[in-house]
C-alpha atoms as a PDB file:
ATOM      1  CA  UNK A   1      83.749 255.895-159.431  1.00  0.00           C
ATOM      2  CA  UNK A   2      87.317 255.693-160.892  1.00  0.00           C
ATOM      3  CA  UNK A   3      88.119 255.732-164.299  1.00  0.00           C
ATOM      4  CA  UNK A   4      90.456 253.031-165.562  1.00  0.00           C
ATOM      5  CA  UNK A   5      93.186 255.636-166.016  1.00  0.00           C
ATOM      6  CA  UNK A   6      92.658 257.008-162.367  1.00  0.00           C
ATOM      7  CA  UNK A   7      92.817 253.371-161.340  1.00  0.00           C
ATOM      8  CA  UNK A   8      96.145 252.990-163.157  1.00  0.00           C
ATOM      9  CA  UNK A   9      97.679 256.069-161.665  1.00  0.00           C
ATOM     10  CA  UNK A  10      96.734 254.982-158.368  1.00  0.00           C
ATOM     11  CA  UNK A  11      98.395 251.147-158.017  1.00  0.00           C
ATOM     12  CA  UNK A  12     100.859 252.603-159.804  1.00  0.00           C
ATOM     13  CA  UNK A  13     101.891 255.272-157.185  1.00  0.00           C
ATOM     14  CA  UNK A  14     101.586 252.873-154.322  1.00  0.00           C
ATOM     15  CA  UNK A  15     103.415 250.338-156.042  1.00  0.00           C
ATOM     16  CA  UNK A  16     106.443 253.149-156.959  1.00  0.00           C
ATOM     17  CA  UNK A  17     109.270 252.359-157.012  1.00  0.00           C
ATOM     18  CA  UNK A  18     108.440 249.322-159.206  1.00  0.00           C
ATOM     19  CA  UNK A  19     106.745 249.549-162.224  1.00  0.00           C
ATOM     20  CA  UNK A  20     103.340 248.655-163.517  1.00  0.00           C
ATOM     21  CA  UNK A  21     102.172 247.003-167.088  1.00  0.00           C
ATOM     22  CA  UNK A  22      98.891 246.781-167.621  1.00  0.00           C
ATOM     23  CA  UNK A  23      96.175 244.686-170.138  1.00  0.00           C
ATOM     24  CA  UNK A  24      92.379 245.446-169.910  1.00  0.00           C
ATOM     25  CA  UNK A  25      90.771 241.659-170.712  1.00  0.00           C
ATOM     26  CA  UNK A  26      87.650 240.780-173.181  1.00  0.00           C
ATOM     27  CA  UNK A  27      85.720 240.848-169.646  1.00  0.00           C
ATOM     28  CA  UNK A  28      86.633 243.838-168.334  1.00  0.00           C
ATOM     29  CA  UNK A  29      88.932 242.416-166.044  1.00  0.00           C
ATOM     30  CA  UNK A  30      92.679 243.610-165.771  1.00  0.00           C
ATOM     31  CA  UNK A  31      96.276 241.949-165.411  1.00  0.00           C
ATOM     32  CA  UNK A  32      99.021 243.619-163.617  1.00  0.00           C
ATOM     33  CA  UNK A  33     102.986 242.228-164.090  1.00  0.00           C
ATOM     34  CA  UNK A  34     104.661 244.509-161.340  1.00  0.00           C
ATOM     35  CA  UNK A  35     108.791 244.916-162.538  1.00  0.00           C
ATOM     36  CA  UNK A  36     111.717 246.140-161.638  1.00  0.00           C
ATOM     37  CA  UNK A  37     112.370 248.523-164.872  1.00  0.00           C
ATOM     38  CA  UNK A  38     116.012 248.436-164.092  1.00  0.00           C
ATOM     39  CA  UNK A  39     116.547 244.711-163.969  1.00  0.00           C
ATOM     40  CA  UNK A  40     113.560 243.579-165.695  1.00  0.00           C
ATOM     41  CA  UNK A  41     112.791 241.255-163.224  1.00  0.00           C
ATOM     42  CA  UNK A  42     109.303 240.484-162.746  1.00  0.00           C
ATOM     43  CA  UNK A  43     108.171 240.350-159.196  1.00  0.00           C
ATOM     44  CA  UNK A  44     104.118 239.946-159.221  1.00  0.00           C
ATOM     45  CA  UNK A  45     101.753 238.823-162.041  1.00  0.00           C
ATOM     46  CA  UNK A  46      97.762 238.914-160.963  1.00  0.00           C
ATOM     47  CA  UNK A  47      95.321 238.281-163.659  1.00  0.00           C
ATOM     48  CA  UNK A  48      91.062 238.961-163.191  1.00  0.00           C
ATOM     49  CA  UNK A  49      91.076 242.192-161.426  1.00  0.00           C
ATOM     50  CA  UNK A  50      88.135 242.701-161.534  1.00  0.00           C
ATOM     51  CA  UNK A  51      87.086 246.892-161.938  1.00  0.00           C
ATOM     52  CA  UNK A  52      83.557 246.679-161.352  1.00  0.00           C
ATOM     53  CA  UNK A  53      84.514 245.838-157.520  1.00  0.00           C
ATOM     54  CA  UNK A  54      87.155 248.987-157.505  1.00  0.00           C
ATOM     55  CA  UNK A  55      85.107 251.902-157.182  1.00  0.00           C
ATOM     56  CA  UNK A  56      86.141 253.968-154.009  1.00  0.00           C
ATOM     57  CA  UNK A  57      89.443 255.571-152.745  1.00  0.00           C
ATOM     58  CA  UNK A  58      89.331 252.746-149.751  1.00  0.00           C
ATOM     59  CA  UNK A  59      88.478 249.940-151.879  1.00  0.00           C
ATOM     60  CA  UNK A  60      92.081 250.494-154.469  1.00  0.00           C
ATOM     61  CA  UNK A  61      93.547 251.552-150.967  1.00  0.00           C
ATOM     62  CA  UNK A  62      92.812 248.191-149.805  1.00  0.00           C
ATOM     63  CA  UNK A  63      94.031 246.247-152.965  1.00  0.00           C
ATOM     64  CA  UNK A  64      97.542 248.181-153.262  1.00  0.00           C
ATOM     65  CA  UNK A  65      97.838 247.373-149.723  1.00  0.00           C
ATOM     66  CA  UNK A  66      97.341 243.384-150.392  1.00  0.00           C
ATOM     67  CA  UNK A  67      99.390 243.500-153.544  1.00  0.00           C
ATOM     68  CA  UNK A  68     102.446 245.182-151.477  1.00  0.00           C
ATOM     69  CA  UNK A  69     101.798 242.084-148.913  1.00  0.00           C
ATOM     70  CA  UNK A  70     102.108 239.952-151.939  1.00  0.00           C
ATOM     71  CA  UNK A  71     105.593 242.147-152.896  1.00  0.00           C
ATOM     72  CA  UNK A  72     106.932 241.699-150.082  1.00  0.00           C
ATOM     73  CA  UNK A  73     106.035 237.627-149.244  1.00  0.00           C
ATOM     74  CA  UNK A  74     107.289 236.855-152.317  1.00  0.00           C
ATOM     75  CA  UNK A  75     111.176 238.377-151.186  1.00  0.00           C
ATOM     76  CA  UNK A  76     111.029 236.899-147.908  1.00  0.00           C
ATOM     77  CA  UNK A  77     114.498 235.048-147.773  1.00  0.00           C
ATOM     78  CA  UNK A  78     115.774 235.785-151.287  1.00  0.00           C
ATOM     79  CA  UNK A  79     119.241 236.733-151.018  1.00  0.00           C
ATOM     80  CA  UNK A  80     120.744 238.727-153.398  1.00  0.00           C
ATOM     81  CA  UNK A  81     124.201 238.364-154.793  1.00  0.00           C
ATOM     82  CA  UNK A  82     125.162 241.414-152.920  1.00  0.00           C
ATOM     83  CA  UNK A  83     124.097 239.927-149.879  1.00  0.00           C
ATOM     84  CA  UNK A  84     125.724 236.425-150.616  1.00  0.00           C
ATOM     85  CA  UNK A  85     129.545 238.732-151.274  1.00  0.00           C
ATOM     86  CA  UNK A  86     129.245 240.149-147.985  1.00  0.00           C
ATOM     87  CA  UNK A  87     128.721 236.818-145.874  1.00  0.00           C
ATOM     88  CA  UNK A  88     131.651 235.265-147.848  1.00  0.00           C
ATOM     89  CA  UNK A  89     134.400 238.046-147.413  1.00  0.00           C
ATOM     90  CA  UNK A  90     133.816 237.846-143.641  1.00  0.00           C
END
């Protein structure tokens, strides 16, 4: 069984380099806002995680594994204005 804190360190390693804010709910449950500490730009918010159902190494495996998914879905085709400079000056 994890404690919340172990939890915590956890997403928060295999979510690195981003970073992680967490809020522990009236039910137990947790939201996560995953940012970019440099920009501030938020990249993921998930709300109702619930920890009753995170209580082995391959279950929090298996949820920092779908939240990268989510990470990286939610950059498919964004362009950044670095990206848009260098197809312009060509």
């Amino acid at each position: 069984m994890f404690t919340l804190s172990q939890l915590r360190n956890c997403i928060e390693e295999g979510l690195s380099p981003l970073t992680c804010e967490f809020t522990l709910c009236r039910d137990a449950s947790l939201t996560l806002k995953v940012y970019d500490a440099e920009t501030g730009r938020v990249d993921l918010v998930v709300t109702g995680i619930s920890t009753n159902r995170l209580q082995t190494p391959q279950e929090v495996a298996k949820m920092v594994e779908e939240l990268r998914y989510e990470l990286q879905s939610n950059n498919v085709g964004k362009l950044t204005l670095d990206d848009f400079a260098s197809t312009t000056t060509q």
